[in-house]
Protein backbone atom coordinates (compact mmCIF):
# COMPACT_ATOMS: atom_id res chain seq x y z
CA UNK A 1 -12.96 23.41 1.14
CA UNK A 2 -10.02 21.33 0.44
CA UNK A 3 -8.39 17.50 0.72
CA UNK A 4 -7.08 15.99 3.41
CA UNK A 5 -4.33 13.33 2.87
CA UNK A 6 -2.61 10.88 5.59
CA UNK A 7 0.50 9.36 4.52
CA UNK A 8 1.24 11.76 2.52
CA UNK A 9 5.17 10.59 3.10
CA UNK A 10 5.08 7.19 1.72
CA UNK A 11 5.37 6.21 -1.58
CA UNK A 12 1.58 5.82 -2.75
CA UNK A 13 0.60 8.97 -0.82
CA UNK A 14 3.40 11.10 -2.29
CA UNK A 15 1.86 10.29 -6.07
CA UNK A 16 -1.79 11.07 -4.78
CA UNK A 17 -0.33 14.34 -3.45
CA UNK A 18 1.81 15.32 -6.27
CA UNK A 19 -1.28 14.44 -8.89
CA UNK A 20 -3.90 16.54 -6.83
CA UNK A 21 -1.46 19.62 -6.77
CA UNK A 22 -1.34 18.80 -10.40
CA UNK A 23 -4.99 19.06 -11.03
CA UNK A 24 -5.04 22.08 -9.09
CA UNK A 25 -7.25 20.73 -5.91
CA UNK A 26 -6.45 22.67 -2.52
CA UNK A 27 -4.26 19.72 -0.24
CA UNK A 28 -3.75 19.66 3.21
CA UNK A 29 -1.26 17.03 4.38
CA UNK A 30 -1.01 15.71 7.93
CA UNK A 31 2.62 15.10 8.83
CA UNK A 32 4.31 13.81 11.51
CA UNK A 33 8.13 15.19 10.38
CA UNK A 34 7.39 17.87 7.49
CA UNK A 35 10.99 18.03 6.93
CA UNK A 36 10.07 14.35 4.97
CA UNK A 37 8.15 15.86 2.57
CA UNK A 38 11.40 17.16 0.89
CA UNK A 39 11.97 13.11 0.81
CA UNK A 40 9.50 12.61 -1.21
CA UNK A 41 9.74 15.41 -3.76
CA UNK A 42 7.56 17.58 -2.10
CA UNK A 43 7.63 21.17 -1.51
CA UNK A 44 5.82 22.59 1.19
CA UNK A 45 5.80 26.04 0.18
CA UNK A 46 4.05 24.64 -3.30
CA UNK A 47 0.57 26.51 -3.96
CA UNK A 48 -2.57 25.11 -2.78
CA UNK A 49 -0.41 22.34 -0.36
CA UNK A 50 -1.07 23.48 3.67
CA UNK A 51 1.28 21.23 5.81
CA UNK A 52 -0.37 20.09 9.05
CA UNK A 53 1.73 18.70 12.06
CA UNK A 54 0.47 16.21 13.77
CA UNK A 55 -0.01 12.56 14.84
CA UNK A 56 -2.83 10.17 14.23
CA UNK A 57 -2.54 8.45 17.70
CA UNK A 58 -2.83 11.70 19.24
CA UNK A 59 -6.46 12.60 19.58
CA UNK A 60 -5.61 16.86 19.38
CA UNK A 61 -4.04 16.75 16.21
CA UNK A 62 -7.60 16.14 14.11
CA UNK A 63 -9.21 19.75 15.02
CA UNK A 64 -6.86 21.95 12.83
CA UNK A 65 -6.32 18.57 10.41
CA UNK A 66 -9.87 18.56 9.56
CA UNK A 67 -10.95 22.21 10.01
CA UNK A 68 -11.98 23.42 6.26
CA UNK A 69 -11.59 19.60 5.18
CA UNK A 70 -14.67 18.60 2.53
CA UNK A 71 -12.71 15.19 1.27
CA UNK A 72 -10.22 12.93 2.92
CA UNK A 73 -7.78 10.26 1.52
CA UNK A 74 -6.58 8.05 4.27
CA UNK A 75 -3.76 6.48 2.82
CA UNK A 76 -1.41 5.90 6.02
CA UNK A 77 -0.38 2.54 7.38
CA UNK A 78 2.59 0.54 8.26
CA UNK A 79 3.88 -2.52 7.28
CA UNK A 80 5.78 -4.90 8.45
CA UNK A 81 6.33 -8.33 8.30
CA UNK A 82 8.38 -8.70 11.42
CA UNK A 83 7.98 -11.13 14.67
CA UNK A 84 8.97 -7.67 16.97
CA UNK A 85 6.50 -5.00 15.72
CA UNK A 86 3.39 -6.82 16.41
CA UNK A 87 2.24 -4.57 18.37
CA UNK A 88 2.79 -2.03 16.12
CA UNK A 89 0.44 -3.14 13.52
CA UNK A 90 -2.22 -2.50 15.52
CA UNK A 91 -1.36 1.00 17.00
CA UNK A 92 -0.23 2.11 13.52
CA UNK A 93 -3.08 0.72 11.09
CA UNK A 94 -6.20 0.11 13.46
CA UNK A 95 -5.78 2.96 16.02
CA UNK A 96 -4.63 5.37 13.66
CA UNK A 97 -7.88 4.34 11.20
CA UNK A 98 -10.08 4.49 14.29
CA UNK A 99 -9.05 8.20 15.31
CA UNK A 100 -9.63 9.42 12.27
CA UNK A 101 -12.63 8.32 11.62
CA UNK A 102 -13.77 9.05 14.74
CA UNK A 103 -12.97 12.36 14.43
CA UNK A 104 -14.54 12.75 10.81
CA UNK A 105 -18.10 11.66 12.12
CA UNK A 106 -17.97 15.00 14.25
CA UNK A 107 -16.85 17.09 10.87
CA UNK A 108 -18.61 17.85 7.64
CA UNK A 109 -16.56 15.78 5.34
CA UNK A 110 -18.25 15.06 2.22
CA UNK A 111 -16.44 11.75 1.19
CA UNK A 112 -13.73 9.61 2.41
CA UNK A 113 -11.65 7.07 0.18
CA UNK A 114 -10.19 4.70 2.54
CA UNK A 115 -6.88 3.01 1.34
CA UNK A 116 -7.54 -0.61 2.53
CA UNK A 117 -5.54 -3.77 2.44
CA UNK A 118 -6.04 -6.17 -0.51
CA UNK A 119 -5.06 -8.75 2.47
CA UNK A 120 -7.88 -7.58 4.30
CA UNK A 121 -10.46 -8.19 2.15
CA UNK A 122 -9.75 -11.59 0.79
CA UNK A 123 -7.09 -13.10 -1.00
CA UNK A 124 -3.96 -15.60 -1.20
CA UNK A 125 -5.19 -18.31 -4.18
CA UNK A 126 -4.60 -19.01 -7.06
CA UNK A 127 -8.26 -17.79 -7.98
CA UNK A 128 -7.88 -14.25 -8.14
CA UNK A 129 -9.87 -12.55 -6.06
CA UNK A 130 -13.00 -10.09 -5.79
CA UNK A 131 -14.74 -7.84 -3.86
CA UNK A 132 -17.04 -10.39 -3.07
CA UNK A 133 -14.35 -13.41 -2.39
CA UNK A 134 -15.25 -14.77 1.02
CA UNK A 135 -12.34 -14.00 3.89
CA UNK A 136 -10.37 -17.14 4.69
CA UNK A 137 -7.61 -15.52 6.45
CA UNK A 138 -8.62 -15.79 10.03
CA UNK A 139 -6.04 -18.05 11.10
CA UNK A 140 -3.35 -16.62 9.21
CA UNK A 141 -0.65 -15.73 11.51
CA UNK A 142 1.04 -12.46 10.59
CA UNK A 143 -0.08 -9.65 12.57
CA UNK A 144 0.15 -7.43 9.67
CA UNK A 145 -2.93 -9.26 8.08
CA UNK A 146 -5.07 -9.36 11.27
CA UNK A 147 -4.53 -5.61 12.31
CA UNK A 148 -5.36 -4.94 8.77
CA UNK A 149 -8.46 -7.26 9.07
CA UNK A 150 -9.38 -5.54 11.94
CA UNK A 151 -9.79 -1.99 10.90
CA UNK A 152 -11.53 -2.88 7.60
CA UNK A 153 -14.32 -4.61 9.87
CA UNK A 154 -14.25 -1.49 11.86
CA UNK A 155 -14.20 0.65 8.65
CA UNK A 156 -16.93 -1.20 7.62
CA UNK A 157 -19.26 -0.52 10.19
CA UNK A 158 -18.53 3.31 10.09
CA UNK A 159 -20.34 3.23 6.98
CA UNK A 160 -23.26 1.68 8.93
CA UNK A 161 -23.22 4.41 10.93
CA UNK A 162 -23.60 6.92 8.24
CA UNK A 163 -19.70 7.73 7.75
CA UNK A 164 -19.35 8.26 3.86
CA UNK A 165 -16.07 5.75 2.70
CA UNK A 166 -15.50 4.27 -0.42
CA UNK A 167 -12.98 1.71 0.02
CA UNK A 168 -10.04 1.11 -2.40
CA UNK A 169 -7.00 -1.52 -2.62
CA UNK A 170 -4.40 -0.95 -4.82
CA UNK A 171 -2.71 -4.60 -5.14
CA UNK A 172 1.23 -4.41 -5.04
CA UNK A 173 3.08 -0.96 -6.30
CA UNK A 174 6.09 -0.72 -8.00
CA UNK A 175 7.52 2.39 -9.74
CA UNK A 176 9.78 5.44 -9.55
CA UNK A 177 9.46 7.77 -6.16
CA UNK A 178 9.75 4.97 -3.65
CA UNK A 179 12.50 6.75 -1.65
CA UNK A 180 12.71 4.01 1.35
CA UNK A 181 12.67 1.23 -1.03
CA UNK A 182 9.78 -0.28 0.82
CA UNK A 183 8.13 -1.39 -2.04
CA UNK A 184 10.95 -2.02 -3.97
CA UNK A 185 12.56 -4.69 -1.97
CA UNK A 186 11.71 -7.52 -4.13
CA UNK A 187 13.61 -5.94 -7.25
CA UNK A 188 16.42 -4.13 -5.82
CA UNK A 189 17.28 -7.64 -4.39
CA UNK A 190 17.50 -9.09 -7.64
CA UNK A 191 19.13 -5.69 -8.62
CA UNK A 192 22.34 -6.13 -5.81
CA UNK A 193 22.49 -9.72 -6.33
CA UNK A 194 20.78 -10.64 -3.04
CA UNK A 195 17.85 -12.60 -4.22
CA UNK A 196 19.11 -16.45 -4.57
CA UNK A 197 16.20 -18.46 -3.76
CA UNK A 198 12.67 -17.65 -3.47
CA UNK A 199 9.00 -19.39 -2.49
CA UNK A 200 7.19 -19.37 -5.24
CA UNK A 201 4.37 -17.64 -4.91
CA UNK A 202 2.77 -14.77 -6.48
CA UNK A 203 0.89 -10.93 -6.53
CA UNK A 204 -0.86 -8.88 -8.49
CA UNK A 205 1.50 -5.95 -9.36
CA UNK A 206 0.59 -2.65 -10.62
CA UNK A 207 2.13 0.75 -11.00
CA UNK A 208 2.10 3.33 -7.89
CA UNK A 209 1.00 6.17 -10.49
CA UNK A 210 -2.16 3.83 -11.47
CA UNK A 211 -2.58 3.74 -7.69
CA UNK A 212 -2.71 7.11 -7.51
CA UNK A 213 -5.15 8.14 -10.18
CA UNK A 214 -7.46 4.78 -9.14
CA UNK A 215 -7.80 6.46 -5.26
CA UNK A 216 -8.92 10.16 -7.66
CA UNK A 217 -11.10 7.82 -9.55
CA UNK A 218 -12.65 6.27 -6.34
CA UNK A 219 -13.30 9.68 -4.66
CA UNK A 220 -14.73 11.25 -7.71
CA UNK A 221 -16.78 8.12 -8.48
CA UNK A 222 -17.07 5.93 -6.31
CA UNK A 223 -20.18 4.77 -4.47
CA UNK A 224 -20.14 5.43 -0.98
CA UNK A 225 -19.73 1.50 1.31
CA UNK A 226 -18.29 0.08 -2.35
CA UNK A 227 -15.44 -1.93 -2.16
CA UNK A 228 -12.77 -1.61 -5.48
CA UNK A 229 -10.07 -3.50 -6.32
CA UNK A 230 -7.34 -1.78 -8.50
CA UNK A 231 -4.47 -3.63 -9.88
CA UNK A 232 -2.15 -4.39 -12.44
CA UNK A 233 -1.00 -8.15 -13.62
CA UNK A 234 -1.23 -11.56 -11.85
CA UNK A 235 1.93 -13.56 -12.02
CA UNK A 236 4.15 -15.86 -9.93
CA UNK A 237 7.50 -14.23 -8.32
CA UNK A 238 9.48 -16.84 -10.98
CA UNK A 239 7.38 -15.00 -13.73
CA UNK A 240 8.81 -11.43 -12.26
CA UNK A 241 12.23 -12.69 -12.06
CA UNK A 242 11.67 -14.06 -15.36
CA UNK A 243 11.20 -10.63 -16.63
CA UNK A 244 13.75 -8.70 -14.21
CA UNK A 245 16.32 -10.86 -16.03
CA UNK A 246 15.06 -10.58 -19.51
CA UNK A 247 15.22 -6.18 -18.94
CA UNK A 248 18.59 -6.11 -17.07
CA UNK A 249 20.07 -9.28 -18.79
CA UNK A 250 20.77 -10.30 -15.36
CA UNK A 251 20.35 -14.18 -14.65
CA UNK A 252 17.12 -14.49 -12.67
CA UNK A 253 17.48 -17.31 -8.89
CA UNK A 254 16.84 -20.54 -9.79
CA UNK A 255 16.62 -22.27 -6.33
CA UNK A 256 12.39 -22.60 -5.50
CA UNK A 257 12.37 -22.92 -1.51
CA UNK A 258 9.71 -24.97 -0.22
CA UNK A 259 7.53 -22.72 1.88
CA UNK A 260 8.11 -25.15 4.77
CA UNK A 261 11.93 -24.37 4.04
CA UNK A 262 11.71 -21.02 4.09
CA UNK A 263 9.68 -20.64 6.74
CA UNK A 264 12.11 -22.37 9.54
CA UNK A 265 14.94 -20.01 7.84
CA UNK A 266 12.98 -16.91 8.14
CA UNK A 267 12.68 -17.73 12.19
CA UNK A 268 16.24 -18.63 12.48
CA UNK A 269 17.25 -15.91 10.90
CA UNK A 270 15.39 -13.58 13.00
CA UNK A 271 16.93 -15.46 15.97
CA UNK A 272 20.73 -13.98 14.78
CA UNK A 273 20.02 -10.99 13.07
CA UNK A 274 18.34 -7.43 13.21
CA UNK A 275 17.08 -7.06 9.74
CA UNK A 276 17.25 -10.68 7.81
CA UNK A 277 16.21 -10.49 4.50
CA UNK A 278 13.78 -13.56 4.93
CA UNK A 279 11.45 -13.90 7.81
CA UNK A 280 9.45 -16.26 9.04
CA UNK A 281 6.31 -14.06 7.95
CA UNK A 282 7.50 -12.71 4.85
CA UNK A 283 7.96 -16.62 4.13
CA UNK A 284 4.44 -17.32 4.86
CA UNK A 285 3.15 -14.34 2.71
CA UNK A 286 5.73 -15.52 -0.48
CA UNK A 287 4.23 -18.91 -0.45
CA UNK A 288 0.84 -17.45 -1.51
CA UNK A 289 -0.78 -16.11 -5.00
CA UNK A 290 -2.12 -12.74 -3.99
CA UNK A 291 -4.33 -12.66 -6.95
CA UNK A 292 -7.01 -10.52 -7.65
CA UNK A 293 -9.59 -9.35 -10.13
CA UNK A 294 -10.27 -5.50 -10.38
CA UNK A 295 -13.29 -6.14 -13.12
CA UNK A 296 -15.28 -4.17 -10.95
CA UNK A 297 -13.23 -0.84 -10.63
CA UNK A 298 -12.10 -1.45 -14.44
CA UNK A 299 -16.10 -0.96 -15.52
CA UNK A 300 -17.02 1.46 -13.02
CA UNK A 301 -14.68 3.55 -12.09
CA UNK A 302 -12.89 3.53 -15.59
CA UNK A 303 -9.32 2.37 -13.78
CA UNK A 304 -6.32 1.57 -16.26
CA UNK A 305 -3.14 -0.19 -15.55
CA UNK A 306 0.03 0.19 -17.62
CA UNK A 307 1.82 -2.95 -18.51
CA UNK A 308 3.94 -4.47 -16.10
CA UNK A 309 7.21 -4.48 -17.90
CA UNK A 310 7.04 -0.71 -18.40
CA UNK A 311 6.53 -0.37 -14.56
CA UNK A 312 9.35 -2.65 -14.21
CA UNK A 313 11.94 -0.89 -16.30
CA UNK A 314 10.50 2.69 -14.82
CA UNK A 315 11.44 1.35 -11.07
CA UNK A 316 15.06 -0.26 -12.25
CA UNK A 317 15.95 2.98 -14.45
CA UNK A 318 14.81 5.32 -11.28
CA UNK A 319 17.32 3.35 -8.79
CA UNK A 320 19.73 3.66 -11.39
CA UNK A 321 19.55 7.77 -11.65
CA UNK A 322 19.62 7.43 -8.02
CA UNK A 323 23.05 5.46 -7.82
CA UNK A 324 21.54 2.84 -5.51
CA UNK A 325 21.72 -0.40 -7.17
């Protein structure tokens, strides 16, 4: 029997696949484009990895996927925090979730770790949040959140149907490996210069390797229907700047935009360009504190998090190697 991994292109998924090979586990990887595997670093001809291609909107992709398959990690998703790919949210995070799992009820999988949203469970306070933090987020109007939402309810009920998912949510990655730089956005802004005002708001930041080895640590111990948080540090985006500037002795933005502010700009500058840097969601999301409290995974599943100025000057000297800041 072996693993199967979604999203095994992306930048968390990549470090879960790379860490299994390491340990030796059998991996299957579903794939869209194989050819991006070579993207991320990995090699499809490596021993014990069996590339799959496939889609997970198309229903007769999951018979050779899951064929052989004893354990899954479902780490695919897309985000964005764009007005035009709305619809995409939904198609690509609750369709996506719902064929899968659909197609695991009918197969003997042992276990499935589910790679949820920390904005799907609760979150955006200056309280940091549990697994037990009530959802306030209904009204909340960025797609991303509510298609999110919406697949952790359905997730959810799976398990009441006898479908055996432990859910984890990494909090915000940063590190080496992330090849689109869709994590990374935040820093290699401040890297090229970019970043000259900000909302300030805040996350909970952790390391994608610590991501990685907390979604091994939920599958190998984690109770089936549990909910874990795993994450890193709390702080405000003027406390990361704070830091970016004290590494890279690079003067850190001083300008705080009101969220108000930033929000008008953000839809204005969608209005007159393809790919602003500031939107009118992203806006809504930065004027937040995404902070959360991963107590739970910390005593049960024995999660660790490196410090966040390690992570920090991992990420920066990676872009750096690479020639792209």
């Amino acid at each position: 029997m072996a693993t199967l991994v979604t999203g095994s292109t992306g930048f968390i998924g990549s470090h879960l696949v790379r860490r299994l090979l390491d340990a030796d586990e059998r991996v299957r990887v579903l794939v869209r484009n194989p050819a991006k595997l070579a993207d991320v670093g990995l090699d499809a001809d490596a021993d014990n990895l069996q590339v799959v291609s496939g889609d997970l909107l198309n229903p007769e992709t999951f018979p050779a996927a899951l064929d052989g398959i004893s354990h899954v990690h479902h780490i695919a998703g897309v985000i964005s925090l764009h007005r035009r790919d709305r619809q995409k949210m939904f198609d690509m995070n609750v369709a996506t979730t719902r064929n899968l799992f659909e197609a695991a009820a009918a197969a003997p999988v042992e276990r499935i770790v589910y790679l949820a949203s920390i904005f799907a469970l609760a979150g955006g306070d200056w309280t940091p949040a549990t697994e037990e933090s009530p959802w306030r987020l209904d009204g909340f109007p960025v797609p991303y959140v509510q298609a999110k939402r919406e697949a952790e309810l359905y997730a959810r009920d799976c398990v009441e149907r006898g479908l055996p998912i432990v859910f984890v949510y990494p909090t915000f990655c940063y590190g080496p490996g992330d090849v689109y730089e869709s994590s990374s956005e935040l820093v290699l802004g401040f890297l090229r210069g970019k970043v000259r005002a900000y909302v300030n708001g805040g996350h909970n930041a952790m390391d994608v390797r610590d991501a990685a080895a907390g979604l091994i640590r939920g599958m190998d111990a984690g109770k089936v229907g549990e909910r874990y948080l795993i994450g890193g540090e709390n702080a405000t985006f003027e406390q990361l700047f704070a830091r970016l500037s004290q590494i890279t002795g690079r003067r850190a933005p001083r300008v705080k935009l009101p969220a108000g502010v930033a929000r008008v700009a953000g839809k204005l500058a969608e209005g007159v360009r393809k790919d602003p840097l500031l939107t009118e969601q992203l806006a809504l999301m930065s004027a937040r504190h995404w902070y959360y409290d991963d107590g739970k995974a910390r005593s049960e599943l024995g999660h660790t998090s490196r410090p966040l100025d390690e992570t920090l000057r991992d990420t920066i000297d990676w872009f750096a190697e690479r020639g792209t800041t």
